[in-house]
PDB file of N, CA and C in Angstrom:
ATOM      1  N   UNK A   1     -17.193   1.637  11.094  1.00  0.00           N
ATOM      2  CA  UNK A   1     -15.840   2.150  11.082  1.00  0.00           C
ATOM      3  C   UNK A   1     -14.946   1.213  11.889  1.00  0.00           C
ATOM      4  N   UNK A   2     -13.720   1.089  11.366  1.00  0.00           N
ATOM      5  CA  UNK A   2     -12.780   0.118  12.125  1.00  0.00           C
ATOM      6  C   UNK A   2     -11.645   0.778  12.924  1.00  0.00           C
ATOM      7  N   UNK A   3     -11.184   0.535  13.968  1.00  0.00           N
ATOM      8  CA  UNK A   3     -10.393   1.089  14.648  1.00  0.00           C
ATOM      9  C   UNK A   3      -9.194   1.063  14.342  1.00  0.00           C
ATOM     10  N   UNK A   4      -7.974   1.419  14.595  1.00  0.00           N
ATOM     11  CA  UNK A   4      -7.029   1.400  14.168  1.00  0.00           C
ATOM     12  C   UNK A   4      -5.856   0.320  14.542  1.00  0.00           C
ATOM     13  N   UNK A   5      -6.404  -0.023  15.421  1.00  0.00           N
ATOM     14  CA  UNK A   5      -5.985  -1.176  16.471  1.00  0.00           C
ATOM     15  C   UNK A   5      -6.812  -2.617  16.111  1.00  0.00           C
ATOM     16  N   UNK A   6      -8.173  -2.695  15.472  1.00  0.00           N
ATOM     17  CA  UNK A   6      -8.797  -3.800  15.653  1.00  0.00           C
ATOM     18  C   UNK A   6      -8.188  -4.627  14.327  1.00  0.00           C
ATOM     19  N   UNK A   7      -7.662  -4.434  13.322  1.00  0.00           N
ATOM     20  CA  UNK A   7      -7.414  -5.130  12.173  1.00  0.00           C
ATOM     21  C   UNK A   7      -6.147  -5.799  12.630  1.00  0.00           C
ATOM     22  N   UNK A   8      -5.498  -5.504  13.195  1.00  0.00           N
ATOM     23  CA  UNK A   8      -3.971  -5.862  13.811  1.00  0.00           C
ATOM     24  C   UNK A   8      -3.988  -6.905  15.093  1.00  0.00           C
ATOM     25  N   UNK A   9      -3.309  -7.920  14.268  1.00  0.00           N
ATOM     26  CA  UNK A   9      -3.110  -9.320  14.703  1.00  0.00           C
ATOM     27  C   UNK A   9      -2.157  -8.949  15.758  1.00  0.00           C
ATOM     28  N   UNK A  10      -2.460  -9.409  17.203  1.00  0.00           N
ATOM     29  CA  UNK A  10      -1.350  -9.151  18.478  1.00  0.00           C
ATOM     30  C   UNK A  10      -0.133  -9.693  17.374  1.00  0.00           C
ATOM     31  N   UNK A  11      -0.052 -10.997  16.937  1.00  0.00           N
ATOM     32  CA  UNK A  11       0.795 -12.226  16.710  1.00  0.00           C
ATOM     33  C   UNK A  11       1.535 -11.536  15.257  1.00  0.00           C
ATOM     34  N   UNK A  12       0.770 -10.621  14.385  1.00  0.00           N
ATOM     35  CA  UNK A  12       1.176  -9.990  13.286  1.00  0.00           C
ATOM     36  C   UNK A  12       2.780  -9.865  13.202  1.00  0.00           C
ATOM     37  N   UNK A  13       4.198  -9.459  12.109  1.00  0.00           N
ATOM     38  CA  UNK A  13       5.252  -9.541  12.343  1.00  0.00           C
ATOM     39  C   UNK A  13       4.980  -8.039  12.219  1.00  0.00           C
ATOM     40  N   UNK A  14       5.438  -7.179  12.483  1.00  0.00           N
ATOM     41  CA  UNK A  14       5.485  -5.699  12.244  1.00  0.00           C
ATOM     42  C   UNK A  14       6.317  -5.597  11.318  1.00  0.00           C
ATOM     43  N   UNK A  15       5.928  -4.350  10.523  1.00  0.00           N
ATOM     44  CA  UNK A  15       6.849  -4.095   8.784  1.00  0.00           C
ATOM     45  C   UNK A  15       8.071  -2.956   9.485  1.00  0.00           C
ATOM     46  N   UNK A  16       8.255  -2.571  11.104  1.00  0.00           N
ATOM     47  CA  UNK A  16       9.116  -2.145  11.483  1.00  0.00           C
ATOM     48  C   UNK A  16       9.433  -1.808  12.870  1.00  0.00           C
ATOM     49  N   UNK A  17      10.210  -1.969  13.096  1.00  0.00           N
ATOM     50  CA  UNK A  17      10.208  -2.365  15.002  1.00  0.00           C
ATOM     51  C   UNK A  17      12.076  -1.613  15.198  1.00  0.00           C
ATOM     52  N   UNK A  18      11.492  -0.895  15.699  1.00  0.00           N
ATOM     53  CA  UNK A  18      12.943   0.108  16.636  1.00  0.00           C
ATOM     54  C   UNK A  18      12.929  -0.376  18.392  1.00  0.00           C
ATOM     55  N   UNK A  19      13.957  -0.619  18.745  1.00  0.00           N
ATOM     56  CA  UNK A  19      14.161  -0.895  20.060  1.00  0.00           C
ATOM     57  C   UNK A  19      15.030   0.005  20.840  1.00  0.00           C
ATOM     58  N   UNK A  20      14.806   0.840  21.826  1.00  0.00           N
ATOM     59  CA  UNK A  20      15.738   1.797  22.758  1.00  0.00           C
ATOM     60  C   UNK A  20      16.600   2.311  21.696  1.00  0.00           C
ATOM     61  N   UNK A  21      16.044   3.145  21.165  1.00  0.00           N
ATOM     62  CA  UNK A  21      16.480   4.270  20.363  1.00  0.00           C
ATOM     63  C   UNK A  21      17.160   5.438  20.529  1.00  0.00           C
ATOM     64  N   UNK A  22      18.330   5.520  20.520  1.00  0.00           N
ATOM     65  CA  UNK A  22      18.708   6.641  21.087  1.00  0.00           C
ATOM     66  C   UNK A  22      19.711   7.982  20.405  1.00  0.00           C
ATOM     67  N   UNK A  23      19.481   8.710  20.196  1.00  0.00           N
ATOM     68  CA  UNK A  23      20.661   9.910  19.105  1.00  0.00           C
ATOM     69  C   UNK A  23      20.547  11.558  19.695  1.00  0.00           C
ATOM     70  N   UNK A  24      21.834  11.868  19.649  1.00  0.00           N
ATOM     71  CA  UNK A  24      22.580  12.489  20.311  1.00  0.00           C
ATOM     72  C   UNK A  24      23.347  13.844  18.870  1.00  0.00           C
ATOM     73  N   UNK A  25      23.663  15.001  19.287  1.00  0.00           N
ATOM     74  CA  UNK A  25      23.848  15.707  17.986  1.00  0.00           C
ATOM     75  C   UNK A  25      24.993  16.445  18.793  1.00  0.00           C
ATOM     76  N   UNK A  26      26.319  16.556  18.286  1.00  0.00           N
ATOM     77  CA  UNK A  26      27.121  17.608  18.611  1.00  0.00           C
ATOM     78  C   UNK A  26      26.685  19.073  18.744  1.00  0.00           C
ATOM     79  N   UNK A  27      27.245  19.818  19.855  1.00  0.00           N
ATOM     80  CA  UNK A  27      26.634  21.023  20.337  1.00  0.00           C
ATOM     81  C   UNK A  27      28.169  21.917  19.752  1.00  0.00           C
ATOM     82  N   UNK A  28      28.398  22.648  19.476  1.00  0.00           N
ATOM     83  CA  UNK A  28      29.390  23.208  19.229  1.00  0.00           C
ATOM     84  C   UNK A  28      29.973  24.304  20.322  1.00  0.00           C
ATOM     85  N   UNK A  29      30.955  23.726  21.170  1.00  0.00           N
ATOM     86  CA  UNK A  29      31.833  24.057  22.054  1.00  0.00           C
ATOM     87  C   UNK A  29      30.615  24.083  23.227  1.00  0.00           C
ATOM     88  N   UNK A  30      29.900  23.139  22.916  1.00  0.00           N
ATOM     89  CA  UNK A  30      28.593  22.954  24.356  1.00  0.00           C
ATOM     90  C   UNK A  30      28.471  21.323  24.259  1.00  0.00           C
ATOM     91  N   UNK A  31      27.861  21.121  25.184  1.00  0.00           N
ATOM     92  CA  UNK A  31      27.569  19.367  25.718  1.00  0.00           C
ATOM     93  C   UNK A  31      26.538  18.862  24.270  1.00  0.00           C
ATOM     94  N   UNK A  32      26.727  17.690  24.549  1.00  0.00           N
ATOM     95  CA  UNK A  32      25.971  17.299  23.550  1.00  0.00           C
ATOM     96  C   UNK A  32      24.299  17.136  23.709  1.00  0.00           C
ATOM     97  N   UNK A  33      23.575  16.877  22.711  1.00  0.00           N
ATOM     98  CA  UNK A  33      22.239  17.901  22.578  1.00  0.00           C
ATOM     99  C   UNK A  33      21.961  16.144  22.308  1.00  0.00           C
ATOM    100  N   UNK A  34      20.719  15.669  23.889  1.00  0.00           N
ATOM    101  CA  UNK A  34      20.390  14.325  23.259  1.00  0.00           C
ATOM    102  C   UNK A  34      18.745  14.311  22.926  1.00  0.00           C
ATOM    103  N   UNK A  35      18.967  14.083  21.873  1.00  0.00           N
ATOM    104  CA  UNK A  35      17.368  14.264  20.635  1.00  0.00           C
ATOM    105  C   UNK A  35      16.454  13.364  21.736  1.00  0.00           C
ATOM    106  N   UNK A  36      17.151  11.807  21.590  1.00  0.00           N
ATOM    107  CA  UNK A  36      15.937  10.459  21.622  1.00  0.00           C
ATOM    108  C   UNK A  36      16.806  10.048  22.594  1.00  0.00           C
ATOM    109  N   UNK A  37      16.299   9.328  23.651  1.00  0.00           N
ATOM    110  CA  UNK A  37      17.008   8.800  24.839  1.00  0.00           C
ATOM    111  C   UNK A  37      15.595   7.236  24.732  1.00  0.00           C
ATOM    112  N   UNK A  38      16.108   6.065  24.349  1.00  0.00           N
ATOM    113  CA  UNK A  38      15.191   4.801  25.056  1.00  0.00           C
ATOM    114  C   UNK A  38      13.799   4.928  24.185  1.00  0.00           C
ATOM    115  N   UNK A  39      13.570   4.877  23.218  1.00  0.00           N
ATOM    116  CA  UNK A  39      12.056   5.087  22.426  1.00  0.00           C
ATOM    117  C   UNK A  39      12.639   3.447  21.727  1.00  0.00           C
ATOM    118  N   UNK A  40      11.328   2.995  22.161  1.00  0.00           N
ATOM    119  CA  UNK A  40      10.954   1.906  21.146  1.00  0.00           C
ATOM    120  C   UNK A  40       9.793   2.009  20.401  1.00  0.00           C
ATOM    121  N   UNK A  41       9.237   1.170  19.444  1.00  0.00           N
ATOM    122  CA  UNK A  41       8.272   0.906  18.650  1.00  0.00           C
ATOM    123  C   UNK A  41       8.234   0.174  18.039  1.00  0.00           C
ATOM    124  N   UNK A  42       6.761   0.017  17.168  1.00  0.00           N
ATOM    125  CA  UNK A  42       6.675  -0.972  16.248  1.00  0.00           C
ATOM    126  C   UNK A  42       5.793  -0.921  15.298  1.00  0.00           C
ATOM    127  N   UNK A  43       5.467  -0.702  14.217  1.00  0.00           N
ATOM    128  CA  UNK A  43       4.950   0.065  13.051  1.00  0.00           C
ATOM    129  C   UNK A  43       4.057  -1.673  12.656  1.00  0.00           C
ATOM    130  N   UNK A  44       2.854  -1.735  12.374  1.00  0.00           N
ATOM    131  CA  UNK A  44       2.135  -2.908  12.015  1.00  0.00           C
ATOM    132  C   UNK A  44       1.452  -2.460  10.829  1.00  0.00           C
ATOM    133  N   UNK A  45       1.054  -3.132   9.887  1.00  0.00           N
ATOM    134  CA  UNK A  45       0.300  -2.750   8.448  1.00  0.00           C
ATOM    135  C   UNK A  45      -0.960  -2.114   9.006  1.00  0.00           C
ATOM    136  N   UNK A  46      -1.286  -1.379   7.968  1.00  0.00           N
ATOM    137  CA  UNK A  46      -2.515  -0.577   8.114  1.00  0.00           C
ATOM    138  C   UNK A  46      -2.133   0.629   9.052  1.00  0.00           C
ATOM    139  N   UNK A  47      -0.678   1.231   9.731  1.00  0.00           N
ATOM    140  CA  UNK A  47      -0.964   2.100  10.754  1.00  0.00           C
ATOM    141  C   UNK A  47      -0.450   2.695  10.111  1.00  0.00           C
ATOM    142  N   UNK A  48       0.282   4.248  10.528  1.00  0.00           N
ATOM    143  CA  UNK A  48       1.185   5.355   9.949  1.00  0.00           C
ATOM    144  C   UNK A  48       1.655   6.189  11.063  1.00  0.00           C
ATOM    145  N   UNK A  49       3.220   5.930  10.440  1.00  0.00           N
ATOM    146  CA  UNK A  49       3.989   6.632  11.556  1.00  0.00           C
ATOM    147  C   UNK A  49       4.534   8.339  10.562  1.00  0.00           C
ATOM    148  N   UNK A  50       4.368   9.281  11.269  1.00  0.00           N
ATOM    149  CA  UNK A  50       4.450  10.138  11.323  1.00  0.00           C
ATOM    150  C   UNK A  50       6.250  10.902  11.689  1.00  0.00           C
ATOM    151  N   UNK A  51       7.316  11.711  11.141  1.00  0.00           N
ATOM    152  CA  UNK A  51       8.029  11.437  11.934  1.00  0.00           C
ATOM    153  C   UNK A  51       8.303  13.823  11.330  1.00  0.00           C
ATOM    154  N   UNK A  52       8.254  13.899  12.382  1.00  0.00           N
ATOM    155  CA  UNK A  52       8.340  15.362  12.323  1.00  0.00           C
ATOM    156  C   UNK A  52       9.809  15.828  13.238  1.00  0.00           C
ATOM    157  N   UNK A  53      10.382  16.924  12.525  1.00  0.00           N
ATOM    158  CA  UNK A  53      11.706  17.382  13.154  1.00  0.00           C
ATOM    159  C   UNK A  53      11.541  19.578  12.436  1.00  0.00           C
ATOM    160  N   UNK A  54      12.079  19.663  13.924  1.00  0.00           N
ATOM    161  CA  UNK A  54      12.081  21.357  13.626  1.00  0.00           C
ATOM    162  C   UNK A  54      13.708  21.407  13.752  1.00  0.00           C
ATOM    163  N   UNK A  55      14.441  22.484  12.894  1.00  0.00           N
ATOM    164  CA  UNK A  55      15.713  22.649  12.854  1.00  0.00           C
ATOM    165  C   UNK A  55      15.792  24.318  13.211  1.00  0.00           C
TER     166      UNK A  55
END
């Protein structure tokens, strides 16, 4: 079995790379509601990003 990490070249280009990420949602007649404050990443072949939201 291969790890999920071992196929992935340090040097690889990533198929997606977010840097200090940050979003913010109007609160209605309240402060604003901040989701993501500073998240980076970087998505490399073979992995899977997952992206879940409750409303």
């Amino acid at each position: 079995m291969v790890s999920p990490t071992s196929a992935i070249s340090p040097t690889s280009t990533p198929l997606l790379e977010v840097a200090d990420l940050a979003v913010s949602f109007d609160n209605a007649g309240g402060p604003r509601i901040q989701a993501v404050c500073g998240v980076s990443m970087a998505l490399h072949r073979q992995q899977t990003l997952a992206v879940l939201s409750f409303f």
